[in-house]
C-alpha atoms as a PDB file:
ATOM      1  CA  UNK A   1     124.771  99.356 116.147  1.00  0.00           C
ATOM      2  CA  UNK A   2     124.870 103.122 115.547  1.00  0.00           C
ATOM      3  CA  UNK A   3     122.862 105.550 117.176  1.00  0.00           C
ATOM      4  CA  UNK A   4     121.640 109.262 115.990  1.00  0.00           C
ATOM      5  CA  UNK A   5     121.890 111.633 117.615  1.00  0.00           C
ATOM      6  CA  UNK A   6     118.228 113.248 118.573  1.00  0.00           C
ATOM      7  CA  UNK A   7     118.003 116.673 117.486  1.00  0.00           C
ATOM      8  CA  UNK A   8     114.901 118.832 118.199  1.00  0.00           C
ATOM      9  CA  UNK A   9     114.058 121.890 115.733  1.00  0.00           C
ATOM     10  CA  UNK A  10     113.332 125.355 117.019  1.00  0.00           C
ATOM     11  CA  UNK A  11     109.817 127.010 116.953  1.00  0.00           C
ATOM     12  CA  UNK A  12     111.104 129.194 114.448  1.00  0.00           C
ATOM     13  CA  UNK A  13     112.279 126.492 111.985  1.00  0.00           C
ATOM     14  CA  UNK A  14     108.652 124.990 112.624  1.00  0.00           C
ATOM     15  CA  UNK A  15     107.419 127.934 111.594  1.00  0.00           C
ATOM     16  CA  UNK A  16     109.753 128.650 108.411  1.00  0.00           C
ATOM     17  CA  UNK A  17     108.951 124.745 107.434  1.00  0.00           C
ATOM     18  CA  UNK A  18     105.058 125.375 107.693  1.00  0.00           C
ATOM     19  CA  UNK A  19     105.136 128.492 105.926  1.00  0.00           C
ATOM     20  CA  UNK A  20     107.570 126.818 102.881  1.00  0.00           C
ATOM     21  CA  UNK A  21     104.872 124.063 103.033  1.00  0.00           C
ATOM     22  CA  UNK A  22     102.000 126.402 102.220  1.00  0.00           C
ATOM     23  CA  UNK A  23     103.758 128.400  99.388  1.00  0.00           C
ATOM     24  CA  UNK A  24     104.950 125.179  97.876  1.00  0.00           C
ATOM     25  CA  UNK A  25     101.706 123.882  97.923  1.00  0.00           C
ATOM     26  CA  UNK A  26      99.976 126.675  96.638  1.00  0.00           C
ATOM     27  CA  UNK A  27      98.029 127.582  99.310  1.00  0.00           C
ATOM     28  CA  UNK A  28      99.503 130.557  99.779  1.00  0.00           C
ATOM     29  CA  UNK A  29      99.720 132.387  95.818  1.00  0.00           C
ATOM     30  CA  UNK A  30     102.815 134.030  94.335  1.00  0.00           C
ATOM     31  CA  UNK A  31     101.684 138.159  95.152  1.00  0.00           C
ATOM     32  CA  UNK A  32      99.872 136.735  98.167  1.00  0.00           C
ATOM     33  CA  UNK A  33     100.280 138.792 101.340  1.00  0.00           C
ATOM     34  CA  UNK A  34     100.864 137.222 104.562  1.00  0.00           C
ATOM     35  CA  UNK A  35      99.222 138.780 108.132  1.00  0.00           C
ATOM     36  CA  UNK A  36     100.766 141.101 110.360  1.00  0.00           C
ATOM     37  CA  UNK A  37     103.411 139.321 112.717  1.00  0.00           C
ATOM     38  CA  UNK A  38     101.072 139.851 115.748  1.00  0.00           C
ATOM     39  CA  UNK A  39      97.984 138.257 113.819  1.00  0.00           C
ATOM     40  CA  UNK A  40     100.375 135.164 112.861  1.00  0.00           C
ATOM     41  CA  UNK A  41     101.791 134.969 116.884  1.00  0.00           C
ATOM     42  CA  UNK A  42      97.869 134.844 117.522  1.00  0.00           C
ATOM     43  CA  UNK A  43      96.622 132.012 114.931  1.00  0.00           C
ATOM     44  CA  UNK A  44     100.286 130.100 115.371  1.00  0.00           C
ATOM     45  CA  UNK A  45     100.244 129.982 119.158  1.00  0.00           C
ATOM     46  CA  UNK A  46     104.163 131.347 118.925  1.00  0.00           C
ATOM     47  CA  UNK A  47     105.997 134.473 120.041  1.00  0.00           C
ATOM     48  CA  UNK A  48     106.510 137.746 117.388  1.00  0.00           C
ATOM     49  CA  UNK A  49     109.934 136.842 117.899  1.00  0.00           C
ATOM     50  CA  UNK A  50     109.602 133.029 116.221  1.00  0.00           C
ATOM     51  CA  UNK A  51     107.314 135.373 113.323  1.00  0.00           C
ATOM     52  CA  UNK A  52     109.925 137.931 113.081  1.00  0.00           C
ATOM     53  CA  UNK A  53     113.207 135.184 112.635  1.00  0.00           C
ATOM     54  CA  UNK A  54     111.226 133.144 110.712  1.00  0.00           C
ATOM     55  CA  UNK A  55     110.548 135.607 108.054  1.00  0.00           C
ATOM     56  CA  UNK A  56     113.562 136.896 107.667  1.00  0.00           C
ATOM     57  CA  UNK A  57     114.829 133.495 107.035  1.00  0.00           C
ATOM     58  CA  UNK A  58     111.997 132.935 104.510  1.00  0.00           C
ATOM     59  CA  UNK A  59     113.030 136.154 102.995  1.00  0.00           C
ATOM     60  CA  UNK A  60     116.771 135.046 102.662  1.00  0.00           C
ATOM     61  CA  UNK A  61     115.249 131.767 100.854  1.00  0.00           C
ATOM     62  CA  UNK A  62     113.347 133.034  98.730  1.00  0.00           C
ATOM     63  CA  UNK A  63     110.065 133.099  99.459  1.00  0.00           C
ATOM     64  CA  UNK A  64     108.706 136.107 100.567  1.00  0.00           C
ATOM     65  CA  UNK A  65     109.575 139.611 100.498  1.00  0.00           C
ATOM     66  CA  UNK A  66     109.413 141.858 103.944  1.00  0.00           C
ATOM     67  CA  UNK A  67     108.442 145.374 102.454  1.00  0.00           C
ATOM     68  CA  UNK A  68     109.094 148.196 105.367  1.00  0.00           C
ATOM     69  CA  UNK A  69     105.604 149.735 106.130  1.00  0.00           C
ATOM     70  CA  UNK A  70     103.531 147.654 103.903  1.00  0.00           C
ATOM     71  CA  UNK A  71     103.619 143.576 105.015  1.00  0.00           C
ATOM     72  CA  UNK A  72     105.381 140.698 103.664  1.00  0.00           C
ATOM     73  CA  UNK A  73     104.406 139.055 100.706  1.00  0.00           C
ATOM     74  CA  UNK A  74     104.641 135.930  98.737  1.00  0.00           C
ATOM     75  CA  UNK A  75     107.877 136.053  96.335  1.00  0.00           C
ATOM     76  CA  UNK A  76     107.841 133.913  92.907  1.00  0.00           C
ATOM     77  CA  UNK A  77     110.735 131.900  94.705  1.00  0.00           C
ATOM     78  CA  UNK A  78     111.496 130.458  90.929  1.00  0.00           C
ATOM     79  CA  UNK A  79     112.525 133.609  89.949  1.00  0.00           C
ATOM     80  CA  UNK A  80     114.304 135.058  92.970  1.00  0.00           C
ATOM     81  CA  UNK A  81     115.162 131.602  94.640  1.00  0.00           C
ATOM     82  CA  UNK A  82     119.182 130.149  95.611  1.00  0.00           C
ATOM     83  CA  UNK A  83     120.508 127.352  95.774  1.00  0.00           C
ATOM     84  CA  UNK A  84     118.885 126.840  99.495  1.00  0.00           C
ATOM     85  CA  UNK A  85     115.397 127.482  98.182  1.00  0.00           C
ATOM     86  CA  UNK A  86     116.133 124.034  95.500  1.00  0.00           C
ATOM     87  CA  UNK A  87     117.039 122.144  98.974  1.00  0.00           C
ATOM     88  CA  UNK A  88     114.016 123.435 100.457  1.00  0.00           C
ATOM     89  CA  UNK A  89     112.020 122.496  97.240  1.00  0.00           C
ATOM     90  CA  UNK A  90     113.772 119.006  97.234  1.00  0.00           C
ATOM     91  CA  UNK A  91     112.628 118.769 101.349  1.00  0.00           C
ATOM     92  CA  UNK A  92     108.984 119.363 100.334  1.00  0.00           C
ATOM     93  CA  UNK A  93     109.285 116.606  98.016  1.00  0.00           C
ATOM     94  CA  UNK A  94     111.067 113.849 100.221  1.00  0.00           C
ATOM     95  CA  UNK A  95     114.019 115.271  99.331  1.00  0.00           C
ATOM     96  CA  UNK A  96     115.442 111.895  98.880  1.00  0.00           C
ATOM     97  CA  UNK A  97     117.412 111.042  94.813  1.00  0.00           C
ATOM     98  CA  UNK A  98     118.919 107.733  94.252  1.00  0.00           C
ATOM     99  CA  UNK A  99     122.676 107.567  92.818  1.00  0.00           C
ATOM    100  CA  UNK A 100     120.916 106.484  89.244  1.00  0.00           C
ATOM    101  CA  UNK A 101     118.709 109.456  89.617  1.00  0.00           C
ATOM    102  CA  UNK A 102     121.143 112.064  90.099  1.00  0.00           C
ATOM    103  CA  UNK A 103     123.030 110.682  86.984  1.00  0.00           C
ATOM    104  CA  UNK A 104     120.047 110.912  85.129  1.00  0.00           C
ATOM    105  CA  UNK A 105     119.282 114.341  85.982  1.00  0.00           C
ATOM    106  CA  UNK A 106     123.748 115.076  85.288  1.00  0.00           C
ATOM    107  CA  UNK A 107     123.156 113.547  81.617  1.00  0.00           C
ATOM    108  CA  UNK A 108     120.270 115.720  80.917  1.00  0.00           C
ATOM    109  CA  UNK A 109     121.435 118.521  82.787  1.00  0.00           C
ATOM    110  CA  UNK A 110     124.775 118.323  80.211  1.00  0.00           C
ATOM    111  CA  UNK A 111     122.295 117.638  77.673  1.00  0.00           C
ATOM    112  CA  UNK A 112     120.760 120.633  78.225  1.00  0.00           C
ATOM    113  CA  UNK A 113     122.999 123.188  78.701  1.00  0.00           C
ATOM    114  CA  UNK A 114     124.468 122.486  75.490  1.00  0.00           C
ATOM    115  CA  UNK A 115     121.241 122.839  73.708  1.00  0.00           C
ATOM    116  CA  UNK A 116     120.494 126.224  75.777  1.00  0.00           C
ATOM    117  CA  UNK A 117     123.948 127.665  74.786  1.00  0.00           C
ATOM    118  CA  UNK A 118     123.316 127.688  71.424  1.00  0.00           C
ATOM    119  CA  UNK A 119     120.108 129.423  71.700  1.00  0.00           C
ATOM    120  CA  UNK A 120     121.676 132.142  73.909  1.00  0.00           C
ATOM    121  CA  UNK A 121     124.152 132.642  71.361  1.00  0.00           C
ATOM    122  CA  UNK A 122     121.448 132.348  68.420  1.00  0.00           C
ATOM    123  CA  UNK A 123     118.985 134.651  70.374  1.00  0.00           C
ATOM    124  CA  UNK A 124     120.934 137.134  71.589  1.00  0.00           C
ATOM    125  CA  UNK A 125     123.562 140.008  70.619  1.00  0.00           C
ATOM    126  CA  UNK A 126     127.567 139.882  72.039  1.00  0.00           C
ATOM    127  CA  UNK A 127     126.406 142.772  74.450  1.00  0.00           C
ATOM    128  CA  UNK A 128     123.969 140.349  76.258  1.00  0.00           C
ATOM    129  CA  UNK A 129     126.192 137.713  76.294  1.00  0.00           C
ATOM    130  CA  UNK A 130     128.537 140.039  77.866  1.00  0.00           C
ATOM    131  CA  UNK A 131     126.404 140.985  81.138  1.00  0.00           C
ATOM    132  CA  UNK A 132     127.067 136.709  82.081  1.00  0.00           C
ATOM    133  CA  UNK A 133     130.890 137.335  81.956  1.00  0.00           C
ATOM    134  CA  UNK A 134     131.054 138.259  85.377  1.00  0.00           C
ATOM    135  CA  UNK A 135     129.413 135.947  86.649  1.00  0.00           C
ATOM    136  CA  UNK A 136     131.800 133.342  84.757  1.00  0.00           C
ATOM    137  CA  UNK A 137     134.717 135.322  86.399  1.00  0.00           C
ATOM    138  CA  UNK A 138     133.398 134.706  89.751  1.00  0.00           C
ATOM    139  CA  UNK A 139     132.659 130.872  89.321  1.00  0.00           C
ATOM    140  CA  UNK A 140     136.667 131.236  88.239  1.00  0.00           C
ATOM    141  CA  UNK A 141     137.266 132.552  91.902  1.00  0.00           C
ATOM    142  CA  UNK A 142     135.902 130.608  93.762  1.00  0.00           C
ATOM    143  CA  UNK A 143     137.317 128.768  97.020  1.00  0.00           C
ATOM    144  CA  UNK A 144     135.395 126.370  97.278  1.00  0.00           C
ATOM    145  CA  UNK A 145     132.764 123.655  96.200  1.00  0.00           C
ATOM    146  CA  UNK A 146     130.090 125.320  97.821  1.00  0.00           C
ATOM    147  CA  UNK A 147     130.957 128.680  96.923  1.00  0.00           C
ATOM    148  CA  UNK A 148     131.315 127.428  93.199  1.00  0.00           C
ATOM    149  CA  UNK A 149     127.916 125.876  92.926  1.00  0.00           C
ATOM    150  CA  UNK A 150     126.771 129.438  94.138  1.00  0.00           C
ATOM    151  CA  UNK A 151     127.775 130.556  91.467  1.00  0.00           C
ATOM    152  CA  UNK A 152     126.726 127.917  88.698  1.00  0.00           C
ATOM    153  CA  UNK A 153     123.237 128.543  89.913  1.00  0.00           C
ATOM    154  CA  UNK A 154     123.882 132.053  89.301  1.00  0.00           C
ATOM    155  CA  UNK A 155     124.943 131.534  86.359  1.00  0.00           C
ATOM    156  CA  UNK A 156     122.032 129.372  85.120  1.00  0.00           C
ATOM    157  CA  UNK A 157     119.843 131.816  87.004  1.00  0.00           C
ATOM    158  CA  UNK A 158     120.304 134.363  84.913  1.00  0.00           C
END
C-alpha cells in the first residue's frame, strides 16, 4: 500500500490557478485589464504580496502582461504562450491523455508538420525561411530533453 505524500499549495498558486481559470474560461477577455493589486488583495481576501508573485508568474506564463504605470492586462496567451502555458491549458482541461491518445495526437502531429512544411516553403521566400534557422541551430544545442522541447515549441511557435 503506497501512500502520497500531502502537499498543500501556496496562496499565491491559488491565486495564479484562479486567475488561469478565468482567462481560460473567458471570463476575463484577451485586452481585458485586471484591477489594481490593492483592489484584488481587497475582493481576494489575500496579501499584495500573493497579487504581486502571482502576477508575475502569470506574466512568465503567458497570460497577462504587467505594463509599468498603466495595470496588467490580459495577454492572447496563444500567441505569446510556452510550453508551461500548454501544461496549464492541459490542467484546465483535466489535464489527464491516455497512452492511445498521445499517439494519436504524435501521428497527426507528424501528419501535420509535413503538410505545414510544404506550405512554408510554397508561401514564403528563402529570406523568411531563413529567420527559423536559428532557432533550428538552437534545438541542435540543446542539453537536454526539456531544453529541446523548448525549443520545438519555438520552433512551431513561430
Amino acid at each position: 500500500m503506497g501512500f502520497n505524500k500531502i502537499v498543500a499549495v501556496s496562496m499565491t498558486e491559488l491565486f495564479v490557478q484562479q486567475i488561469e481559470n478565468m482567462i481560460l474560461s473567458g471570463e476575463l477577455a484577451i485586452g481585458e485589464q485586471l484591477p489594481p493589486a490593492r483592489e484584488l488583495s481587497v475582493k481576494m481576501g489575500v496579501s499584495r504580496t500573493v497579487i504581486s508573485a502571482g502576477l508575475v508568474e502569470l506574466e512568465k506564463l503567458g497570460f497577462v502582461e504587467i505594463r509599468t504605470r498603466q495595470g496588467v492586462f490580459v495577454c492572447d496567451y496563444r500567441r505569446k504562450g510556452s510550453l508551461e502555458t500548454l501544461i496549464a491549458i492541459m490542467r484546465y482541461n483535466g489535464g489527464a491523455m491516455r497512452k492511445n491518445e498521445v499517439k494519436s495526437l504524435l501521428e497527426t502531429r507528424d501528419a501535420m508538420e509535413c503538410l505545414c512544411l510544404r506550405l512554408v516553403c510554397e508561401k514564403n521566400d528563402v529570406a523568411e525561411i531563413e529567420k527559423l534557422s536559428p532557432i533550428l541551430d538552437s534545438l541542435r544545442d540543446a542539453r537536454n530533453a526539456d531544453e529541446a522541447a523548448e525549443r520545438v515549441f519555438s520552433f512551431h511557435h513561430e
